[in-house]
Protein backbone atom coordinates (compact mmCIF):
# COMPACT_ATOMS: atom_id res chain seq x y z
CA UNK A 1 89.79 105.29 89.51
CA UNK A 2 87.68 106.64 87.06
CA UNK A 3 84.95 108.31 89.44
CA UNK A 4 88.13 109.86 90.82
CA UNK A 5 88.59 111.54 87.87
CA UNK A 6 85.04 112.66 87.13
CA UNK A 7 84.86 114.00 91.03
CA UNK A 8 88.13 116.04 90.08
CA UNK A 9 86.80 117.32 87.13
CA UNK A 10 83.40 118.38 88.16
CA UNK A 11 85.20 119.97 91.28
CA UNK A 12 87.52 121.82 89.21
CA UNK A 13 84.66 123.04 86.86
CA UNK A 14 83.30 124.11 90.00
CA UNK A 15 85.99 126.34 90.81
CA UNK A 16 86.60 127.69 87.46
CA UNK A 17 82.87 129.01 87.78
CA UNK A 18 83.74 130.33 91.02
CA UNK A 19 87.03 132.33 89.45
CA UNK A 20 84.58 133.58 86.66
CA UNK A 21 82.18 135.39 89.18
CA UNK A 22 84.62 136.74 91.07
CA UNK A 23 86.39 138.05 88.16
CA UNK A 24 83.16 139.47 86.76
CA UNK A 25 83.50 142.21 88.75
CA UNK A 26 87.07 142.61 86.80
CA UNK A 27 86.38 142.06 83.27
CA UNK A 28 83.67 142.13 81.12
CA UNK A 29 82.08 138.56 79.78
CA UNK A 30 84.10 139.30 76.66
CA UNK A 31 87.48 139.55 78.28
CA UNK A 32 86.53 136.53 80.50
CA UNK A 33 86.24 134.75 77.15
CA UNK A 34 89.08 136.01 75.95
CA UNK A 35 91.28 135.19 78.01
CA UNK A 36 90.16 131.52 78.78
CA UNK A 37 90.26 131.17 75.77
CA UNK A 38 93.81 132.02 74.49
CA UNK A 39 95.01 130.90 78.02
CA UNK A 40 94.05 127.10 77.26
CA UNK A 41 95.31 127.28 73.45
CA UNK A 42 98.21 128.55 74.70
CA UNK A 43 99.12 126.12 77.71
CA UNK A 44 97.30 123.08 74.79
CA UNK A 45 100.09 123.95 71.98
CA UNK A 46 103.27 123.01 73.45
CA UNK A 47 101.40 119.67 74.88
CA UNK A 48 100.37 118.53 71.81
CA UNK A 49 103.77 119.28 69.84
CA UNK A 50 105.87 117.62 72.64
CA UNK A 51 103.28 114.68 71.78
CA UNK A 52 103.66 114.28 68.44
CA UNK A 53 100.01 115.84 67.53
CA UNK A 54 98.74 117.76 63.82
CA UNK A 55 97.05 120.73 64.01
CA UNK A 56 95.94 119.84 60.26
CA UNK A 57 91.91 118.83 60.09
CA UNK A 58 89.81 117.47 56.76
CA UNK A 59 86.91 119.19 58.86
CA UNK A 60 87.02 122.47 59.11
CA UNK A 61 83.39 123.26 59.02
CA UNK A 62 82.96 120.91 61.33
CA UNK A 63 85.20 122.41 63.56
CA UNK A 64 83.99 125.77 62.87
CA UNK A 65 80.52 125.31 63.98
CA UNK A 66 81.60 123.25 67.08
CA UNK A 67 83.53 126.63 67.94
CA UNK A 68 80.84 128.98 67.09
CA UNK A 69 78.08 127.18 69.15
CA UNK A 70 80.52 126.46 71.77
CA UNK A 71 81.69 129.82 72.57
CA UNK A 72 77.88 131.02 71.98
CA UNK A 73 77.17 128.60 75.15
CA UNK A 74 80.06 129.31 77.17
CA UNK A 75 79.93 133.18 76.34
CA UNK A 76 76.46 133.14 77.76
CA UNK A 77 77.20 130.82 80.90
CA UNK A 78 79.45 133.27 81.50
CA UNK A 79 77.11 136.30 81.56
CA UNK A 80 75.06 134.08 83.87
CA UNK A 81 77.30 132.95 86.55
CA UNK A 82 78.12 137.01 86.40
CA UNK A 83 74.31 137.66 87.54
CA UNK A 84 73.72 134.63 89.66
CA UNK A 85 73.92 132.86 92.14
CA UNK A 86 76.80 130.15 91.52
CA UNK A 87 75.23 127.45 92.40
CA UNK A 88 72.03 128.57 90.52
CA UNK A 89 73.95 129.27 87.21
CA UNK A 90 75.51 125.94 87.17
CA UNK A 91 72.28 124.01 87.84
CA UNK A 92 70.31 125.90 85.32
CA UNK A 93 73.46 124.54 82.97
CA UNK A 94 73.59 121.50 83.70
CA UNK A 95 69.90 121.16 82.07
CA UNK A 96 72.19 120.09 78.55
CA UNK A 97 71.24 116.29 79.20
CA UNK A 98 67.34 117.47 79.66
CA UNK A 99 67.38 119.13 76.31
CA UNK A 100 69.18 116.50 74.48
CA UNK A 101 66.41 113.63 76.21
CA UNK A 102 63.73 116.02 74.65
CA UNK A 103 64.98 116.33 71.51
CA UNK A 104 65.01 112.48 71.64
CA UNK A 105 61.64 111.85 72.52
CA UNK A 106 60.02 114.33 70.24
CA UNK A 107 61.45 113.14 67.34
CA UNK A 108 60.99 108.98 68.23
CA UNK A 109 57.14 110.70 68.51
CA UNK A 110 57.34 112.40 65.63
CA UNK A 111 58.91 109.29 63.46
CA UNK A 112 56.77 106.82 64.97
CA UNK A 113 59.24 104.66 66.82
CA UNK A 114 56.56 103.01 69.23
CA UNK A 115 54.60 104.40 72.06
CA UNK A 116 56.16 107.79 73.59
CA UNK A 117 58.65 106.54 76.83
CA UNK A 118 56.65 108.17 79.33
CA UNK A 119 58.81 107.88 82.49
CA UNK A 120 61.14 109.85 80.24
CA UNK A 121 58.50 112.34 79.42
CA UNK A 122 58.21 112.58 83.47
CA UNK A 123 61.53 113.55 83.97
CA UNK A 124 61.95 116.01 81.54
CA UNK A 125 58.68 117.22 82.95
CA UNK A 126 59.70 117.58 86.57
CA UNK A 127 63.29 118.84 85.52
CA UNK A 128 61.32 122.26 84.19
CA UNK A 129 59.03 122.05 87.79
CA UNK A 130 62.90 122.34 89.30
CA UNK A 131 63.73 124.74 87.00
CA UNK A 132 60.40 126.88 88.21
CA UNK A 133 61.43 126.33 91.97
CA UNK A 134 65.18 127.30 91.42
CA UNK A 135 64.32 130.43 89.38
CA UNK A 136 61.57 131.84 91.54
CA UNK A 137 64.32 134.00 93.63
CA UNK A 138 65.68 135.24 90.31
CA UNK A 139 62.42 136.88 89.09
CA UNK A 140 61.72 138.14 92.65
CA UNK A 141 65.16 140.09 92.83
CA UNK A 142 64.34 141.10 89.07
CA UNK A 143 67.78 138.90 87.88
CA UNK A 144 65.23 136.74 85.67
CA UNK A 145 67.35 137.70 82.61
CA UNK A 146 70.29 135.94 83.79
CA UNK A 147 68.27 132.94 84.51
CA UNK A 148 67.10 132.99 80.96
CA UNK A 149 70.37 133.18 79.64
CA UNK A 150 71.46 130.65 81.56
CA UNK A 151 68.83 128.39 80.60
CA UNK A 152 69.56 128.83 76.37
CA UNK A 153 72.96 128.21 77.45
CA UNK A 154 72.24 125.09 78.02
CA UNK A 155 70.25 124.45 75.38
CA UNK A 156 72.88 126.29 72.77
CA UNK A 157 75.80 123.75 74.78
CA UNK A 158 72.93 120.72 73.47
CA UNK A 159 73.81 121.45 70.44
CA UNK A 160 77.84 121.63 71.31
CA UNK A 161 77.60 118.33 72.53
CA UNK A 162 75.95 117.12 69.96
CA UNK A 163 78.68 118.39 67.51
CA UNK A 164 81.26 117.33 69.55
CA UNK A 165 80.37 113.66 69.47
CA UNK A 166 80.02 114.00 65.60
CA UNK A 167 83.08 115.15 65.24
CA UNK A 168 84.72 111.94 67.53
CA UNK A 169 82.54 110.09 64.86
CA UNK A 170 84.68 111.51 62.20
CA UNK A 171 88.04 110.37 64.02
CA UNK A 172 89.31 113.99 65.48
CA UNK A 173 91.19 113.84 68.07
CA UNK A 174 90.08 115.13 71.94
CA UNK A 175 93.07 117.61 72.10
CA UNK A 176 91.96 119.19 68.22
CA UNK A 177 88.72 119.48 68.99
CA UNK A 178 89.56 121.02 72.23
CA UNK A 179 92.62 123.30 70.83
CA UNK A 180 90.49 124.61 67.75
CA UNK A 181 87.21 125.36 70.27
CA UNK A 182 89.81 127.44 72.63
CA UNK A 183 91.18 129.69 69.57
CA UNK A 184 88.03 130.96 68.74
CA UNK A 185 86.99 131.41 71.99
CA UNK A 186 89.77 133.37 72.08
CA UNK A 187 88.90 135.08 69.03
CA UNK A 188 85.74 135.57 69.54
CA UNK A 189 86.60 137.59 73.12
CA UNK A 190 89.11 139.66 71.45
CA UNK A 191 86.39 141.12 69.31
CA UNK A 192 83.91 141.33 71.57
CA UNK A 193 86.00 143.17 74.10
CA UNK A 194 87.73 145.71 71.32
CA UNK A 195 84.05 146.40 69.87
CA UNK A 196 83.12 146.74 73.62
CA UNK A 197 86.33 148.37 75.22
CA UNK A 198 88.21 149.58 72.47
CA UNK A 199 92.01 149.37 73.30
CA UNK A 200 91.50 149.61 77.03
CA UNK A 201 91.31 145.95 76.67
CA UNK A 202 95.11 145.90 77.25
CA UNK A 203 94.80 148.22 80.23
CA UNK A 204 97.25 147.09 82.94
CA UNK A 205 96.70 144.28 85.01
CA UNK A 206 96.71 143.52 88.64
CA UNK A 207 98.16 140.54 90.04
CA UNK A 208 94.20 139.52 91.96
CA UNK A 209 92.93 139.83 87.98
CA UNK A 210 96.04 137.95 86.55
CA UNK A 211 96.06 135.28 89.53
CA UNK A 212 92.07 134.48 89.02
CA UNK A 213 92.34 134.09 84.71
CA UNK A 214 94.59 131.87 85.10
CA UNK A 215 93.09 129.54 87.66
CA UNK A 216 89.80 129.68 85.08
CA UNK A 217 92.44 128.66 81.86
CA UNK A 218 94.27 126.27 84.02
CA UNK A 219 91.12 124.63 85.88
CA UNK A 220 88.68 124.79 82.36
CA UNK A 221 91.92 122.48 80.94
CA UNK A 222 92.47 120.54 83.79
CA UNK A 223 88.42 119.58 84.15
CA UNK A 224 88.19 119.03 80.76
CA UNK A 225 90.79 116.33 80.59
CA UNK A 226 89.96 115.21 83.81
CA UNK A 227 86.69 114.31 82.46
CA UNK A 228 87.71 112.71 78.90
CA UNK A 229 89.98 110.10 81.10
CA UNK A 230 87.05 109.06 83.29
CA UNK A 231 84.51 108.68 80.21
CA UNK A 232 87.51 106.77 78.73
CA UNK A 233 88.60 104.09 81.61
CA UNK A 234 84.98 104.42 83.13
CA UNK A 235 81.68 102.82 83.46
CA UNK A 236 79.82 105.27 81.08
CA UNK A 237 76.74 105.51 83.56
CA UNK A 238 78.56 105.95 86.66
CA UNK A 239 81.15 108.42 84.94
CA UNK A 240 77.76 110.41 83.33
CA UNK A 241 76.14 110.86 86.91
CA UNK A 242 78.86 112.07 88.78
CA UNK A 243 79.32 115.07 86.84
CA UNK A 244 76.06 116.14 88.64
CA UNK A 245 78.16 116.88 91.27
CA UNK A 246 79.37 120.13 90.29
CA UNK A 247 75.68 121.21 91.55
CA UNK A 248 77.06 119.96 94.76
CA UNK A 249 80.53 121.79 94.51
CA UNK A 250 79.07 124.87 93.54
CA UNK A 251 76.75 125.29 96.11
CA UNK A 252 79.80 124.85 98.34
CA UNK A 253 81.65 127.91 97.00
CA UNK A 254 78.88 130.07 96.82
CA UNK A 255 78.43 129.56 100.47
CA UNK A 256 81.89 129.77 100.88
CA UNK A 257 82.52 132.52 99.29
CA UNK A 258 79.49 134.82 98.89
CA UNK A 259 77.63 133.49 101.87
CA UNK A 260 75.18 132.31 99.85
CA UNK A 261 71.51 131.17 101.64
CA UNK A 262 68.92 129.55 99.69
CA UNK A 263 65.10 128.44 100.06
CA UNK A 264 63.66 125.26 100.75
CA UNK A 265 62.38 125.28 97.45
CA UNK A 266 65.61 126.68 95.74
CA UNK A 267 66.65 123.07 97.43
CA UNK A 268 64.26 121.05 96.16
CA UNK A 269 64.35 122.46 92.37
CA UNK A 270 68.13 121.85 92.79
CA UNK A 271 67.32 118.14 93.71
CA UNK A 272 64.23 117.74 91.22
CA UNK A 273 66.91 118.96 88.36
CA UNK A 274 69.45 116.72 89.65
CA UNK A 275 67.54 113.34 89.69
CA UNK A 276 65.98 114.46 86.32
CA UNK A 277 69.10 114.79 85.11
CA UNK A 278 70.39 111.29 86.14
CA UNK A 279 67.42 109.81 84.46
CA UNK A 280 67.83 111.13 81.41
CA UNK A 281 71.53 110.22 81.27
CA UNK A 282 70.41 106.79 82.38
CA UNK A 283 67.88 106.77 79.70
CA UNK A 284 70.25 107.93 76.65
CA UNK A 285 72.76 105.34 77.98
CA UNK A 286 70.54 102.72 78.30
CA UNK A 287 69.02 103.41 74.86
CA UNK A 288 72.61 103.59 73.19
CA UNK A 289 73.41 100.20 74.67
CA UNK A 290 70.18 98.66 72.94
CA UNK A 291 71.12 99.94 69.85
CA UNK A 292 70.24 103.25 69.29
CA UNK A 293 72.07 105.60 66.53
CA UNK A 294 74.89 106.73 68.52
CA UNK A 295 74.63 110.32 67.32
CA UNK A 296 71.15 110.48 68.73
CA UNK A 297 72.48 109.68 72.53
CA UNK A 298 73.77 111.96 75.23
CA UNK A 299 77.25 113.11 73.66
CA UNK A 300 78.57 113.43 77.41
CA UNK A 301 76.81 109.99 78.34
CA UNK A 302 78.94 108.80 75.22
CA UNK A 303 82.34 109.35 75.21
């Protein structure tokens, strides 16, 4: 049941990306960001007072910089997917796991912890080949800037992660963690769009506009508890890989939608990131289950 769930999730994160682009032409990134996030706090809060859950934390820093570098990651995802491909924004995302792996193996260099793992030091290597391959239509077209942000999203949602499993360490709760991270979202869009906008933030809406925010509230929520079920009921390896198939999904709705037509090498950079990915995961899993400091490990391989 729980690769059920993980397929669910990834295919709902899928189609929140593809609500995001099409509602780029719409709204700016900041009222994208807005609106997701009040949207989820708002549909969260009566779930977690019907369930009997605090709002009250003994970590507010914690939760503060979770936000912060959260909304940082997704703000900039967002400008992405906006100047993308779908399909190309997501993969570039998905390189979280890749950054995470590096951060690992530099510091066991750096501290002396054995010999280097070199089949590690492979796949991050090849994951930034696939990175080269997928990117190459980007610079061509001159929309290398959104590939760049895409790519310190991912590094910036690293660091989320990495937060977010610290956090669990501390004994929040999923739907606090998730609640808090939504209100500044939130926050954070409402500034960014009245610095931006000014009061025509609050212009009138159309029902196509009001329709596709809340399919990216509602599927954002849905995915994301989708996905803490199957890392809780699941084999963590299994659970970990199968979120690689948003790639998958993505690429689906981008031809779907935008009739999108890619390269053979576009293809095989999608692939190369892909099975790089896996290995990592399988690598910070692996490592956790030998003994490894938990907080060191792939957060989403974790949980």
């Amino acid at each position: 049941m729980a690769p059920l769930w993980m397929l669910f999730a990834s295919f709902l994160f899928a189609a929140m990306g593809a609500a995001v682009k099409l509602a780029s032409s719409l709204y700016s990134t900041s009222e994208i960001v807005m609106y997701r996030g009040f949207a989820g706090a708002l549909l969260l809060f009566p779930m977690i007072r019907l369930q009997g859950g605090s709002f009250k934390t003994p970590f507010p820093k914690e939760h503060l910089w979770r936000s912060v570098v959260g909304v940082v990651s997704l703000w900039m995802w967002f400008y992405a997917i906006g100047k993308l491909p779908l399909a190309t924004a997501v993969t570039l995302n998905y390189m979280a796991p890749i950054w995470l792996a590096t951060y690992m193996f530099i510091t066991g260099w750096w501290r002396g912890r054995g010999l280097p793992e070199w089949p590690l030091a492979l796949a991050i290597t090849m994951s930034f080949v696939g990175v080269t391959l997928v990117l190459r239509p980007a610079v061509e077209t001159h929309e290398w800037v959104g590939g760049v942000v895409a790519i310190a999203s991912s590094v910036i949602a690293a660091m989320a992660y990495l937060q977010v499993r610290r956090l669990g360490q501390m004994g929040e709760p999923e739907y606090r963690v998730v609640f808090y991270f939504s209100l500044t979202m939130g926050c954070a869009g409402l500034l960014g769009s009245l610095l931006g906008n000014g009061m025509s933030t609050f212009r009138p809406q159309s029902w196509h506009g009001i329709g596709l925010l809340l399919v990216i509230a509602g599927s954002g929520l849905l995915a994301q508890i989708a996905m803490t079920r199957a890392y809780r009921i699941g084999k963590v390896l299994v659970v970990a890989n199968l979120q690689y198939m948003g790639i998958i999904f993505s690429s689906l709705w981008g031809m779907a939608l935008w009739g999108d037509v890619f390269d053979w090498h576009v293809w095989l950079g999608m692939a190369v990131i892909l099975v790089s990915g896996i290995a990592a995961t399988f690598y910070n899993t692996t490592r956790t289950a030998r003994g490894a400091v938990v907080k060191e490990t792939d957060p989403i391989a974790s949980e």
